[in-house]
N, C-alpha and C. Protein backbone atom coordinates (compact mmCIF):
# COMPACT_ATOMS: atom_id res chain seq x y z
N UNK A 1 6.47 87.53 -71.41
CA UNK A 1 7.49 88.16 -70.59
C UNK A 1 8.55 88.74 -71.53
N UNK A 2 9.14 89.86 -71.43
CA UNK A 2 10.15 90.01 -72.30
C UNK A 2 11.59 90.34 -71.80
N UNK A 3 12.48 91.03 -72.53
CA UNK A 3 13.62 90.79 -71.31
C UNK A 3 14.08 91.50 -70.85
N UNK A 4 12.91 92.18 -70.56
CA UNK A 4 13.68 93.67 -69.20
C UNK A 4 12.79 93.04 -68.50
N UNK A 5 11.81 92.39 -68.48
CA UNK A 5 11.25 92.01 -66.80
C UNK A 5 12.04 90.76 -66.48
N UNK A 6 12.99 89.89 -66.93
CA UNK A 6 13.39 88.61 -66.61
C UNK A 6 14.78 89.61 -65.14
N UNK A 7 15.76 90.48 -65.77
CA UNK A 7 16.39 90.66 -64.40
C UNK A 7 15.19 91.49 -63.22
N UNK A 8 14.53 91.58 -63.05
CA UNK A 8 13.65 92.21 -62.52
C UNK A 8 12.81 90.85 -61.33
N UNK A 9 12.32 90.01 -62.35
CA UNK A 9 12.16 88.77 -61.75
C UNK A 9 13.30 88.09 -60.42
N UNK A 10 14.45 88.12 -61.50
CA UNK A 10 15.29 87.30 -60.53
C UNK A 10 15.59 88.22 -59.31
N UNK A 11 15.90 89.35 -59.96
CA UNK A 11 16.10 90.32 -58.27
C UNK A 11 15.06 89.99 -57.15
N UNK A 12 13.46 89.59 -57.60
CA UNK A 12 12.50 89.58 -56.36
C UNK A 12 12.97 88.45 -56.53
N UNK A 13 12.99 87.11 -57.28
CA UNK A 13 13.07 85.59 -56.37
C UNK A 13 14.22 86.17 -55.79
N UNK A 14 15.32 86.17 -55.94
CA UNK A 14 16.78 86.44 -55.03
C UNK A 14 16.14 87.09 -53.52
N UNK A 15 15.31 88.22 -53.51
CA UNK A 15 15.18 88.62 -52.51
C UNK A 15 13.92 87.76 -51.58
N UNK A 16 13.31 87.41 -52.33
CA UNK A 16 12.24 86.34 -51.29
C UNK A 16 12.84 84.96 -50.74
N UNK A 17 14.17 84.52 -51.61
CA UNK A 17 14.95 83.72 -51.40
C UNK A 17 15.46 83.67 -49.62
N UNK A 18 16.23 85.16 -49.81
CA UNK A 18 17.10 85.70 -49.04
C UNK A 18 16.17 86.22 -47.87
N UNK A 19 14.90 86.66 -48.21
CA UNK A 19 14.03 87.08 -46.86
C UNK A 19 13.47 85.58 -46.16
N UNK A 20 12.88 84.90 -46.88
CA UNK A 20 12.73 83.05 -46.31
C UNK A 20 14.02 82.68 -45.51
N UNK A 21 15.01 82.86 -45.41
CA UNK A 21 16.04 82.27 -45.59
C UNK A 21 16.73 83.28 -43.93
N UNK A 22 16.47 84.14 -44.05
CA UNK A 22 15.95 85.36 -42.81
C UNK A 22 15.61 84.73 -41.61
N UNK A 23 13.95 84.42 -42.43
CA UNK A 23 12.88 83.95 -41.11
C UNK A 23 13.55 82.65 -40.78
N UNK A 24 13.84 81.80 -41.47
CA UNK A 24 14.18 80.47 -40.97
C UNK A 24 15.23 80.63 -40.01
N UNK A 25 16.10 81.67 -40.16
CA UNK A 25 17.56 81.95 -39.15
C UNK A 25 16.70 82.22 -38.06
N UNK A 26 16.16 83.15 -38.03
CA UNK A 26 14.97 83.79 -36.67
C UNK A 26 14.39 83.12 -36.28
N UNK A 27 13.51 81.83 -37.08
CA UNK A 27 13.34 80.77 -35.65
C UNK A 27 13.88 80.25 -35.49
N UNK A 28 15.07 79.44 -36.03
CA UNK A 28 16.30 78.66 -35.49
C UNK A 28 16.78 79.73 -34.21
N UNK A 29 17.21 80.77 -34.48
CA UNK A 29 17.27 81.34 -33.28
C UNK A 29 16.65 81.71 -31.72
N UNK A 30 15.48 81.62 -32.15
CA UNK A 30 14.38 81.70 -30.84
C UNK A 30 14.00 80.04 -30.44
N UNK A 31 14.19 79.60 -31.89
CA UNK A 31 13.89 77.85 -30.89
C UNK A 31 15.46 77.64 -29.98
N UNK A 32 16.61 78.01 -30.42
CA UNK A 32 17.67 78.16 -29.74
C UNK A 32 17.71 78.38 -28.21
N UNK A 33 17.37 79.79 -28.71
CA UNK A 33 16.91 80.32 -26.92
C UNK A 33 15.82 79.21 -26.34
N UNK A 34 15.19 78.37 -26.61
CA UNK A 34 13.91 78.23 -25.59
C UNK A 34 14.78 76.83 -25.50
N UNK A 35 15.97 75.98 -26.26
CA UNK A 35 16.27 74.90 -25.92
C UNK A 35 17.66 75.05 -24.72
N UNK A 36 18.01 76.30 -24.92
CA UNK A 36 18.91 76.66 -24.10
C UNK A 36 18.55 76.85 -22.82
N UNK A 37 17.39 77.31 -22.99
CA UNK A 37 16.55 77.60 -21.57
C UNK A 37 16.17 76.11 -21.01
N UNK A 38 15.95 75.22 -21.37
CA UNK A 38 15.35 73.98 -21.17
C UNK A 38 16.78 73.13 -20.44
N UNK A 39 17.95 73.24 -21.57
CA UNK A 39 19.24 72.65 -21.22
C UNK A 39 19.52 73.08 -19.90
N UNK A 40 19.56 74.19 -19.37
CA UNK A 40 19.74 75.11 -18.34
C UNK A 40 19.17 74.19 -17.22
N UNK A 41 17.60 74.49 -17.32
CA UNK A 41 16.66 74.01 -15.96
C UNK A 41 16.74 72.38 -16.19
N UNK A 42 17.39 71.75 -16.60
CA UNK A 42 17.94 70.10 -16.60
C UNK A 42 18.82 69.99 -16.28
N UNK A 43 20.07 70.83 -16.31
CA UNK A 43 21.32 71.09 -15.33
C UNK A 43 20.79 71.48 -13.92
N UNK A 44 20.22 72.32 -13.74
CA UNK A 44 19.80 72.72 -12.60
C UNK A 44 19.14 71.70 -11.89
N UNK A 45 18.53 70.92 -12.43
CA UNK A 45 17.29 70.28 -11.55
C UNK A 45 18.59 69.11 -11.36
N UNK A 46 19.64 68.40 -12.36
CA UNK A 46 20.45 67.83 -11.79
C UNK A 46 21.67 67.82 -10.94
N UNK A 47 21.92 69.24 -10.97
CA UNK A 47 22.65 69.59 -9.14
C UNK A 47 22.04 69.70 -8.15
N UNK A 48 20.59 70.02 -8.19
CA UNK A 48 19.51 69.66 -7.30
C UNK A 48 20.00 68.28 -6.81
N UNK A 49 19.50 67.69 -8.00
CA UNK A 49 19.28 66.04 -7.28
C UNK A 49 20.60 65.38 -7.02
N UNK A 50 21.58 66.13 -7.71
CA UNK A 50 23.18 65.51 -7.34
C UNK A 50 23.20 65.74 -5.36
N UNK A 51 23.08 67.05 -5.12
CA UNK A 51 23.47 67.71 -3.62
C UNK A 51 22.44 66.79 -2.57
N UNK A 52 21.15 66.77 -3.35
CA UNK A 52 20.41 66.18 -2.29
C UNK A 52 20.84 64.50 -1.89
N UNK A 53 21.32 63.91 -3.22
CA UNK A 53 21.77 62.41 -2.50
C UNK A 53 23.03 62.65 -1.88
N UNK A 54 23.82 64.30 -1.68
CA UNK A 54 25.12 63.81 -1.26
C UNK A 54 24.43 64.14 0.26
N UNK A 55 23.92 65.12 0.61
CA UNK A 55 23.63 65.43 2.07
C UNK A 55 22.61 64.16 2.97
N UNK A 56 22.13 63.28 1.67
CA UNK A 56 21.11 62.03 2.78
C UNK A 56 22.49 61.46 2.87
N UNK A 57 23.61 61.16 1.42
CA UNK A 57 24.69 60.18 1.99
C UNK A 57 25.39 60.60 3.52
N UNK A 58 25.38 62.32 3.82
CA UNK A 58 26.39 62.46 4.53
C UNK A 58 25.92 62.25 5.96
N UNK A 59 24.26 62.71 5.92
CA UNK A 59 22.97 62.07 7.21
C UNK A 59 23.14 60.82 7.23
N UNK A 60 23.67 60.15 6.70
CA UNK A 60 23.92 58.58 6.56
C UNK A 60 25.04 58.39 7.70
N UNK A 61 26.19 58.94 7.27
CA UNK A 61 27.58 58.64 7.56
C UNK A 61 27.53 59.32 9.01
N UNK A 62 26.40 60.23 8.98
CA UNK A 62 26.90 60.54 10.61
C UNK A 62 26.19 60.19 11.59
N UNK A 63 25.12 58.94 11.28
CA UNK A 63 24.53 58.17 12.13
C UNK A 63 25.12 57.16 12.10
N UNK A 64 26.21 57.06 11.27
CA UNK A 64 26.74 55.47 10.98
C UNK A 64 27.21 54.80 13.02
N UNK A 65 27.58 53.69 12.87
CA UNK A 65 27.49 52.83 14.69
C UNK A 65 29.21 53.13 14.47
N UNK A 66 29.51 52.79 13.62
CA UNK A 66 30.97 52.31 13.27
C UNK A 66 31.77 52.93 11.73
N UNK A 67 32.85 52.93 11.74
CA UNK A 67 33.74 53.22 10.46
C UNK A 67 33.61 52.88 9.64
N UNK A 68 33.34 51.08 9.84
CA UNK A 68 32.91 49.91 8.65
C UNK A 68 31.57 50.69 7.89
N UNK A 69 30.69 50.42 8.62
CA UNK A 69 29.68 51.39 8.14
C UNK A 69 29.67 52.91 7.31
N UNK A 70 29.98 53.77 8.17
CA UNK A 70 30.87 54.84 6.97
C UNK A 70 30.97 54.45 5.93
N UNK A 71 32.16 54.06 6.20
CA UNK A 71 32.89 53.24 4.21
C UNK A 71 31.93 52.56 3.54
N UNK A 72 31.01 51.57 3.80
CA UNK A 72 30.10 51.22 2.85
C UNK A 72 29.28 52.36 2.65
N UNK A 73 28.70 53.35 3.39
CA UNK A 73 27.73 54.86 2.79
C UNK A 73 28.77 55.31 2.01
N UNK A 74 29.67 55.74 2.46
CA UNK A 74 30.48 56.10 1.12
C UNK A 74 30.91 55.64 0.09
N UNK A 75 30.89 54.33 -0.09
CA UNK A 75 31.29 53.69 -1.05
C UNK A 75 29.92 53.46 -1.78
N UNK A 76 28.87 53.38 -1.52
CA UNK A 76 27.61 53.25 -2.16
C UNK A 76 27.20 54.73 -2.70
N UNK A 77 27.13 55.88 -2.52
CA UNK A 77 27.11 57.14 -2.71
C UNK A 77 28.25 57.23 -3.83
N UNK A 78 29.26 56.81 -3.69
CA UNK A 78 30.30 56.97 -4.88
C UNK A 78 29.95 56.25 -5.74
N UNK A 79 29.53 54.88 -6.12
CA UNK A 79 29.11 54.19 -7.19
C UNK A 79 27.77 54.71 -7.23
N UNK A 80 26.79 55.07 -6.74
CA UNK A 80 25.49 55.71 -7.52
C UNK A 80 25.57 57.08 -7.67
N UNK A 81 26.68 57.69 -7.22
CA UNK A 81 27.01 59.40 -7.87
C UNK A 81 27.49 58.84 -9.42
N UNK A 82 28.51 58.38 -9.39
CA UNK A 82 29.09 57.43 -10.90
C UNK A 82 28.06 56.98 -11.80
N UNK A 83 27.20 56.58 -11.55
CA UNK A 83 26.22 56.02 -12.63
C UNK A 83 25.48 57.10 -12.44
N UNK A 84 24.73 57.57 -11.70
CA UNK A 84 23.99 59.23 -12.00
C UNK A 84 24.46 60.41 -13.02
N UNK A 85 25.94 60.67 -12.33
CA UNK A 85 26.89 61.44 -13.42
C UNK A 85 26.81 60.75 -14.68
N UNK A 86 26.73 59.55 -15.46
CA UNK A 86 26.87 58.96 -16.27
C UNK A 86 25.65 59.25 -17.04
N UNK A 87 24.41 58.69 -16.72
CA UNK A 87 23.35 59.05 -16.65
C UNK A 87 22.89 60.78 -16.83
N UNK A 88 23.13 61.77 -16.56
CA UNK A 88 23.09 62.68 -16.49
C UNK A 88 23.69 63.40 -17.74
N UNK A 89 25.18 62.96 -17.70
CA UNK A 89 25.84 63.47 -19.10
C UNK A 89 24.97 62.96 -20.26
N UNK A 90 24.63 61.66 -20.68
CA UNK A 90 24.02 61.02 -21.65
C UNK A 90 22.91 61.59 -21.70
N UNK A 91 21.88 61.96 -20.86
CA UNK A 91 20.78 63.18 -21.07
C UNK A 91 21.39 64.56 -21.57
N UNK A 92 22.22 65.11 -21.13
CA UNK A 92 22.15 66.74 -21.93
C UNK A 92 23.24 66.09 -22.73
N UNK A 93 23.60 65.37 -23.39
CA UNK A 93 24.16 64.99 -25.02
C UNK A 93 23.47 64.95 -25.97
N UNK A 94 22.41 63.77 -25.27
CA UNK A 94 21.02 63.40 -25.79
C UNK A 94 20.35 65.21 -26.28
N UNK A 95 20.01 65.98 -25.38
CA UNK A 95 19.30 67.19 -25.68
C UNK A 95 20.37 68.15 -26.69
N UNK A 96 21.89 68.06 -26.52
CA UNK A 96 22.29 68.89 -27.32
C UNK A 96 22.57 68.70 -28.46
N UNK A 97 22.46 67.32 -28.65
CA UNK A 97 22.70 66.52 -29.92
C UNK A 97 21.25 67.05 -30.93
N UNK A 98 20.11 67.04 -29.91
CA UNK A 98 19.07 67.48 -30.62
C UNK A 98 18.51 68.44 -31.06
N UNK A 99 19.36 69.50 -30.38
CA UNK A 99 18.98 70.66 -30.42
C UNK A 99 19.74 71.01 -31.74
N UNK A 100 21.08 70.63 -32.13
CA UNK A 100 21.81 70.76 -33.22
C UNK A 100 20.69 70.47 -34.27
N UNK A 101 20.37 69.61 -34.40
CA UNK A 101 19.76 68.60 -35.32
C UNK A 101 18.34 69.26 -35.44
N UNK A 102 17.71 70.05 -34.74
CA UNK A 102 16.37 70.91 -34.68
C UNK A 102 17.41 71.96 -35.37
N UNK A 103 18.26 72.45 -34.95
CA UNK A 103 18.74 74.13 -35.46
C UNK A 103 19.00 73.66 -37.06
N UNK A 104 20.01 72.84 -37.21
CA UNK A 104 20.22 72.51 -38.78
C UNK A 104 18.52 72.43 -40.26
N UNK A 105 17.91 71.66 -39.14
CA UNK A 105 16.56 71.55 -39.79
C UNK A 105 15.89 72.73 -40.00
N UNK A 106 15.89 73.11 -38.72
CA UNK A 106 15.12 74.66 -38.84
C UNK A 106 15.87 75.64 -39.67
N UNK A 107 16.74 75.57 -40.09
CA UNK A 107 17.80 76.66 -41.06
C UNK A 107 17.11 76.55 -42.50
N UNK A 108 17.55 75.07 -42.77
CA UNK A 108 17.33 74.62 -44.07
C UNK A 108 16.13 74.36 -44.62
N UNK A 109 15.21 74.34 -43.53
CA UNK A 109 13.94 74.53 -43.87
C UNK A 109 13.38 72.84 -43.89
N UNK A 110 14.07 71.99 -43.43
CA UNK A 110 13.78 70.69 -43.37
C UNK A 110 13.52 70.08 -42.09
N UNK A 111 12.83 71.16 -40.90
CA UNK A 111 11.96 70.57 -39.85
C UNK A 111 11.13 69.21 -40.37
């Protein structure tokens, strides 16, 4: 090798560097989109299932005999909305926590 091909060299590693380094942004980015898409339809499917226990609670409350009654449907609907919501957040933390942790990997090339 002599030393007009050595800057010549480093210009292509620099640029195969910098083109690798490209692609890895581009699938971090498209795995992005498809986890975003996923985060999405798991929100969705959990206002689904949030609305549907509030409307059996509220079919509840309006067959109730008595008031007493009421208040326990409602009071049972409020403590399992509470642990659902709870439940619910800790899933898309869980997914966005991971999705970070897929994007970082996928950047650096350490999937």
């Amino acid at each position: 090798m002599t030393d007009t091909d050595r800057p010549f060299d480093a210009a292509k590693q620099a640029t195969d560097q910098m083109k690798a380094a490209g692609e890895r942004m581009q699938a971090a980015g498209t795995q992005m989109t498809e986890q975003g898409s996923q985060l999405g339809l798991t929100i969705l499917s959990q206002a689904e299932s949030n609305t549907q226990e509030a409307f059996k609670a509220m079919r509840a409350a309006a067959q109730a005999r008595d008031l007493n009654e009421v208040m326990k449907i409602q009071s049972d609907y409020m403590r399992e909305q509470g642990s659902r919501s709870m439940s619910q957040a800790r899933e898309v933390g869980e997914m966005i926590a991971q999705f970070g942790r897929n994007a970082i990997g996928q950047m650096t090339g350490r999937d």
